[in-house]
N, C-alpha and C. Protein backbone atom coordinates (compact mmCIF):
# COMPACT_ATOMS: atom_id res chain seq x y z
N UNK A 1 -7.58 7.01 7.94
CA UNK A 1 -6.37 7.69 7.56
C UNK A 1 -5.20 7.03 8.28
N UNK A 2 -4.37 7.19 7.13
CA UNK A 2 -2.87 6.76 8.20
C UNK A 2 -1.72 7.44 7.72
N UNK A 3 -0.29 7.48 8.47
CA UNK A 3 0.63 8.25 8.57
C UNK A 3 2.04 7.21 7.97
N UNK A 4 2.48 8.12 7.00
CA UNK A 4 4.04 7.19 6.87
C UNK A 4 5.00 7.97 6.97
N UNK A 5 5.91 7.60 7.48
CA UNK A 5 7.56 8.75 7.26
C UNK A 5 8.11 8.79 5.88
N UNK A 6 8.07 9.69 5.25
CA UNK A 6 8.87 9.67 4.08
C UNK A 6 10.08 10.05 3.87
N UNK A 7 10.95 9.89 2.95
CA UNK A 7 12.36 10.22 2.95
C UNK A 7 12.49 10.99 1.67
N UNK A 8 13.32 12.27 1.50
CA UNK A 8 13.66 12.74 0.37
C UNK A 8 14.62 12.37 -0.44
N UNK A 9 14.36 12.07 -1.56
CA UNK A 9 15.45 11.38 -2.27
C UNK A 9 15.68 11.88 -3.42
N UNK A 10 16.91 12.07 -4.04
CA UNK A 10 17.12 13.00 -5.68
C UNK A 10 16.70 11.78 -6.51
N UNK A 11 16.17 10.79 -6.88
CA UNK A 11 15.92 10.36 -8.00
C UNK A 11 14.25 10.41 -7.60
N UNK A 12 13.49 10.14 -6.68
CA UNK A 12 11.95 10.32 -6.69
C UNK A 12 11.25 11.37 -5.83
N UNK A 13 12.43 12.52 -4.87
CA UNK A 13 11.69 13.02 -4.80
C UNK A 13 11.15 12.24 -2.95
N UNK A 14 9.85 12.99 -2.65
CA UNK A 14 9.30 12.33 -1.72
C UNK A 14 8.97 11.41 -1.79
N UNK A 15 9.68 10.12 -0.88
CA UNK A 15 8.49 8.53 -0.97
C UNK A 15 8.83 8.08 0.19
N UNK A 16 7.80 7.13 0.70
CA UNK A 16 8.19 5.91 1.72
C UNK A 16 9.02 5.16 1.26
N UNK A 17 10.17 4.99 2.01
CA UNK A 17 11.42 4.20 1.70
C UNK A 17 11.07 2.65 3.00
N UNK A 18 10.10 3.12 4.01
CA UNK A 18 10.42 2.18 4.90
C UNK A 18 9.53 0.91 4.62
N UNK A 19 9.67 -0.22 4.99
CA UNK A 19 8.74 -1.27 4.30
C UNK A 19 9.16 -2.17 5.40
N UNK A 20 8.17 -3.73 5.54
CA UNK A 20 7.51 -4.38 6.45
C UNK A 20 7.25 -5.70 5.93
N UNK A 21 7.46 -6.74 6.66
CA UNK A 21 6.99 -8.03 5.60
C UNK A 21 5.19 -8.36 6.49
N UNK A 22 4.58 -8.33 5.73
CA UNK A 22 3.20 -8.36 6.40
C UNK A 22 2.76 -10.26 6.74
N UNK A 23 1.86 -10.79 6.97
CA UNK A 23 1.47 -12.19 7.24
C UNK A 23 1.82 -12.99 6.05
N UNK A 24 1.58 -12.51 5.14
CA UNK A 24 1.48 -13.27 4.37
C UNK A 24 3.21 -13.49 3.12
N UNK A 25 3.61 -13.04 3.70
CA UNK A 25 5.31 -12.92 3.44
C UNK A 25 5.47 -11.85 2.14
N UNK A 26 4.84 -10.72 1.88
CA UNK A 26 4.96 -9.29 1.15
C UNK A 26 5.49 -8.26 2.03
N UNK A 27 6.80 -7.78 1.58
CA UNK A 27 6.94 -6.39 1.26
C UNK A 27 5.81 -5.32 1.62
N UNK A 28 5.50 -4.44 1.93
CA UNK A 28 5.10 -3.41 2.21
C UNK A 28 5.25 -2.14 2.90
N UNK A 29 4.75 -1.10 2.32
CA UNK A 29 4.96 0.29 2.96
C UNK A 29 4.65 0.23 4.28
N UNK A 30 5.61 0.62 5.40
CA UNK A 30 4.98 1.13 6.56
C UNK A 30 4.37 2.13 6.87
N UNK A 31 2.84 1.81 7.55
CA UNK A 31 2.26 3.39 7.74
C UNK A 31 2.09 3.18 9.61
N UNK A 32 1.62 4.24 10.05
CA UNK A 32 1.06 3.87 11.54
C UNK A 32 0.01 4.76 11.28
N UNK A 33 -0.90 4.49 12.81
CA UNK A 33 -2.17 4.70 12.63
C UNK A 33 -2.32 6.03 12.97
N UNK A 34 -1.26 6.70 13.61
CA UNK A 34 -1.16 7.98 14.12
C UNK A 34 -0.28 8.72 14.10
N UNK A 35 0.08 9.76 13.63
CA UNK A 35 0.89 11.05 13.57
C UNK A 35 1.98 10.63 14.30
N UNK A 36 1.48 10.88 15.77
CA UNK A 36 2.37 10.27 17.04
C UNK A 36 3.36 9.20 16.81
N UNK A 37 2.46 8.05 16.62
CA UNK A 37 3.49 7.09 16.10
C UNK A 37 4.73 7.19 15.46
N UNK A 38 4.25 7.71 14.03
CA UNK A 38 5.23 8.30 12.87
C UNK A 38 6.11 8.99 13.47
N UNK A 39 5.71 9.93 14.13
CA UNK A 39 7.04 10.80 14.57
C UNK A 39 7.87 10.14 15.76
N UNK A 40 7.36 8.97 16.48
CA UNK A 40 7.94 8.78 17.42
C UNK A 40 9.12 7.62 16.49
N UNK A 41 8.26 6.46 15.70
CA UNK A 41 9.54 5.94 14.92
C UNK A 41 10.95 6.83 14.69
N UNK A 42 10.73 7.89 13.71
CA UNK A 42 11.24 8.62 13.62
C UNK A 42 12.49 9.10 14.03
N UNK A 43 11.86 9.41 15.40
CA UNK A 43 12.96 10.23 16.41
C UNK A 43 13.43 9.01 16.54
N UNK A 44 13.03 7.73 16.89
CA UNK A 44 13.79 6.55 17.25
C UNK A 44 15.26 6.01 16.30
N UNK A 45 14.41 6.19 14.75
CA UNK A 45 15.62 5.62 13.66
C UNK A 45 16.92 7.43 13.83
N UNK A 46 16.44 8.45 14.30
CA UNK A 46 17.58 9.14 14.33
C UNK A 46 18.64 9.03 15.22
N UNK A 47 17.63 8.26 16.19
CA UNK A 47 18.16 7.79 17.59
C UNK A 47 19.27 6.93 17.38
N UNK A 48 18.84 5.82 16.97
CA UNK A 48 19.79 4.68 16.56
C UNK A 48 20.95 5.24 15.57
N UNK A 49 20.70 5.40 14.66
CA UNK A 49 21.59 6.70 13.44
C UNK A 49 22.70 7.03 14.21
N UNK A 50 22.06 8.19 15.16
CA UNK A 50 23.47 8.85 16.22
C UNK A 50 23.97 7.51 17.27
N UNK A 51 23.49 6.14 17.70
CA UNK A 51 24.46 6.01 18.57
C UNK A 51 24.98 5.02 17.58
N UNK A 52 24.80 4.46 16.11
CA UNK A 52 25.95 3.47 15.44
C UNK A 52 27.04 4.68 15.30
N UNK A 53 27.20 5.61 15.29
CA UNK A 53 28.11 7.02 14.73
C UNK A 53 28.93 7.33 16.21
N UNK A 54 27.90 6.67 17.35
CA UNK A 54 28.87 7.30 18.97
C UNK A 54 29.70 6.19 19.08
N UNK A 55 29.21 4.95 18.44
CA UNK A 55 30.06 3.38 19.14
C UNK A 55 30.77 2.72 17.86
N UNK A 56 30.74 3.85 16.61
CA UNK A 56 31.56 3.36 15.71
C UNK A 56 30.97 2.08 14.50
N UNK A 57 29.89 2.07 14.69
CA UNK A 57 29.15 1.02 13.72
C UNK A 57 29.06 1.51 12.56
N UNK A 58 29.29 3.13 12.56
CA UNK A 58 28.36 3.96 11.12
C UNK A 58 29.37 5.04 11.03
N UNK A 59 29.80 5.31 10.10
CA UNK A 59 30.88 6.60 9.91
C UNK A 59 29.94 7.92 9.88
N UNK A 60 31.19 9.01 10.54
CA UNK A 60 30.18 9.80 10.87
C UNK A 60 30.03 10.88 10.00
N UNK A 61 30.32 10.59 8.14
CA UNK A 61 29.67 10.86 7.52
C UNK A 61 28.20 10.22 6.77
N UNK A 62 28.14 9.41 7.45
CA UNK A 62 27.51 8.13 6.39
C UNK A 62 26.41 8.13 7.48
N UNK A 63 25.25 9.40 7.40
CA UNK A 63 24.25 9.79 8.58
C UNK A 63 23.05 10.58 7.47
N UNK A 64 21.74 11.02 8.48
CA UNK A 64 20.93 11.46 7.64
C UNK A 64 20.80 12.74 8.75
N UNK A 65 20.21 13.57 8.05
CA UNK A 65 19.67 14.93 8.43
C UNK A 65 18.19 14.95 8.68
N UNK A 66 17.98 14.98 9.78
CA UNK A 66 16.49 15.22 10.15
C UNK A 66 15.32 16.30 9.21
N UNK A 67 16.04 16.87 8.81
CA UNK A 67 15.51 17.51 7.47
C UNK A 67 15.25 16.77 6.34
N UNK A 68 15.83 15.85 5.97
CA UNK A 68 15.48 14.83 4.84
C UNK A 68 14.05 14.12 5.13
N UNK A 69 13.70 14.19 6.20
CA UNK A 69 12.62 13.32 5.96
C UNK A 69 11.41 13.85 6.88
N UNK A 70 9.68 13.98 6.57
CA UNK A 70 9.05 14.35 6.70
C UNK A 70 7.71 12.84 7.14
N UNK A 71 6.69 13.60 8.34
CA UNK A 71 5.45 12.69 7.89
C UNK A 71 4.61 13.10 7.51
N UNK A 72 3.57 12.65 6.68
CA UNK A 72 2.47 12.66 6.18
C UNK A 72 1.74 11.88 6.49
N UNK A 73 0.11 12.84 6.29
CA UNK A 73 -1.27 11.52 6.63
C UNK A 73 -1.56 10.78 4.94
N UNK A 74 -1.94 9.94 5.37
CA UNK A 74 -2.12 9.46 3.72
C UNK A 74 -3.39 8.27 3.33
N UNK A 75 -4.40 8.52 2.75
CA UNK A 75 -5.21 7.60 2.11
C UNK A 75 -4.93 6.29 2.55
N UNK A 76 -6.20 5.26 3.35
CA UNK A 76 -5.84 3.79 3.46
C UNK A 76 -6.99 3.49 2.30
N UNK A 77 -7.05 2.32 1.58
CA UNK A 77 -7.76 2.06 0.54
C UNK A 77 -7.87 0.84 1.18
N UNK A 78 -8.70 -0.36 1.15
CA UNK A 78 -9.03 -1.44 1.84
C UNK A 78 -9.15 -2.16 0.43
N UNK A 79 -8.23 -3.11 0.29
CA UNK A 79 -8.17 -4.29 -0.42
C UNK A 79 -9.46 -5.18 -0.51
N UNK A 80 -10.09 -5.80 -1.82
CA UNK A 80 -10.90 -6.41 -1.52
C UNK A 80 -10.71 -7.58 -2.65
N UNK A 81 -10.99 -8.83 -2.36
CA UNK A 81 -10.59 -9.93 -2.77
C UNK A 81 -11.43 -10.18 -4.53
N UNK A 82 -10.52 -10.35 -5.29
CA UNK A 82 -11.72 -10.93 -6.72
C UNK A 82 -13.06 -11.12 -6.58
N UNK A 83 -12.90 -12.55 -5.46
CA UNK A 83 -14.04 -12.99 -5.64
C UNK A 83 -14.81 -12.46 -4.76
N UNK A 84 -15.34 -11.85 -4.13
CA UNK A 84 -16.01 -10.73 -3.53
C UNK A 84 -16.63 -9.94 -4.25
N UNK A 85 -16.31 -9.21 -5.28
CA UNK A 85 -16.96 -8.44 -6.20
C UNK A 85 -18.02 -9.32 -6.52
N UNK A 86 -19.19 -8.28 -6.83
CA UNK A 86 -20.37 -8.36 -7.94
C UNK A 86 -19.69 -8.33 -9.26
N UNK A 87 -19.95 -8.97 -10.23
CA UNK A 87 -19.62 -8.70 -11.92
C UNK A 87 -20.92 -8.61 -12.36
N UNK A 88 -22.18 -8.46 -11.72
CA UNK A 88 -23.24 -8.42 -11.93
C UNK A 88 -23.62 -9.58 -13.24
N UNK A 89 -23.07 -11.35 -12.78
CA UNK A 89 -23.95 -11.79 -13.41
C UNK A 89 -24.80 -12.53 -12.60
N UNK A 90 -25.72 -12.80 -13.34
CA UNK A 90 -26.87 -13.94 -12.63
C UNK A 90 -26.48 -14.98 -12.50
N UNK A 91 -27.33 -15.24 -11.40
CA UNK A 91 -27.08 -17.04 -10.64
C UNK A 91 -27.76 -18.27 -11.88
């Protein structure tokens, strides 16, 4: 199992907005491996949020509400390569 922060948004609703370029140079959802984690990002990006708004980087309407966004545990599914599969033919 793993954990992502999601953000509420009026056109979808709940989703992971946050994303990651992984090894192989893709895009991807960020998850962490633990609750903890998630929430500690979290508090961190609200963190940052309030001090661009204390030192003037970010107008201090142009902020999010800790209410907008929630974590969840969520399904890891393990990728497995084409050729790896059985197609069950014979050698």
């Amino acid at each position: 199992m793993a954990w992502e922060v999601q953000h509420h948004t009026l056109a979808d609703g709940w989703i992971n907005t946050w994303s990651e370029e992984n090894d192989q140079g893709e895009w991807v959802p960020t998850t962490y491996p633990t609750q903890e984690e998630a929430y500690f990002e979290l508090a961190e990006f609200i963190k940052e949020i309030t001090l661009e708004v204390e030192t003037g980087e970010r107008a201090a309407d142009n902020i999010y509400d800790i209410s907008e966004f929630r974590v969840v545990a969520i399904e890891t599914v393990l990728a497995v390569e084409p050729s790896a599969v059985d197609h069950g033919q014979a050698a």
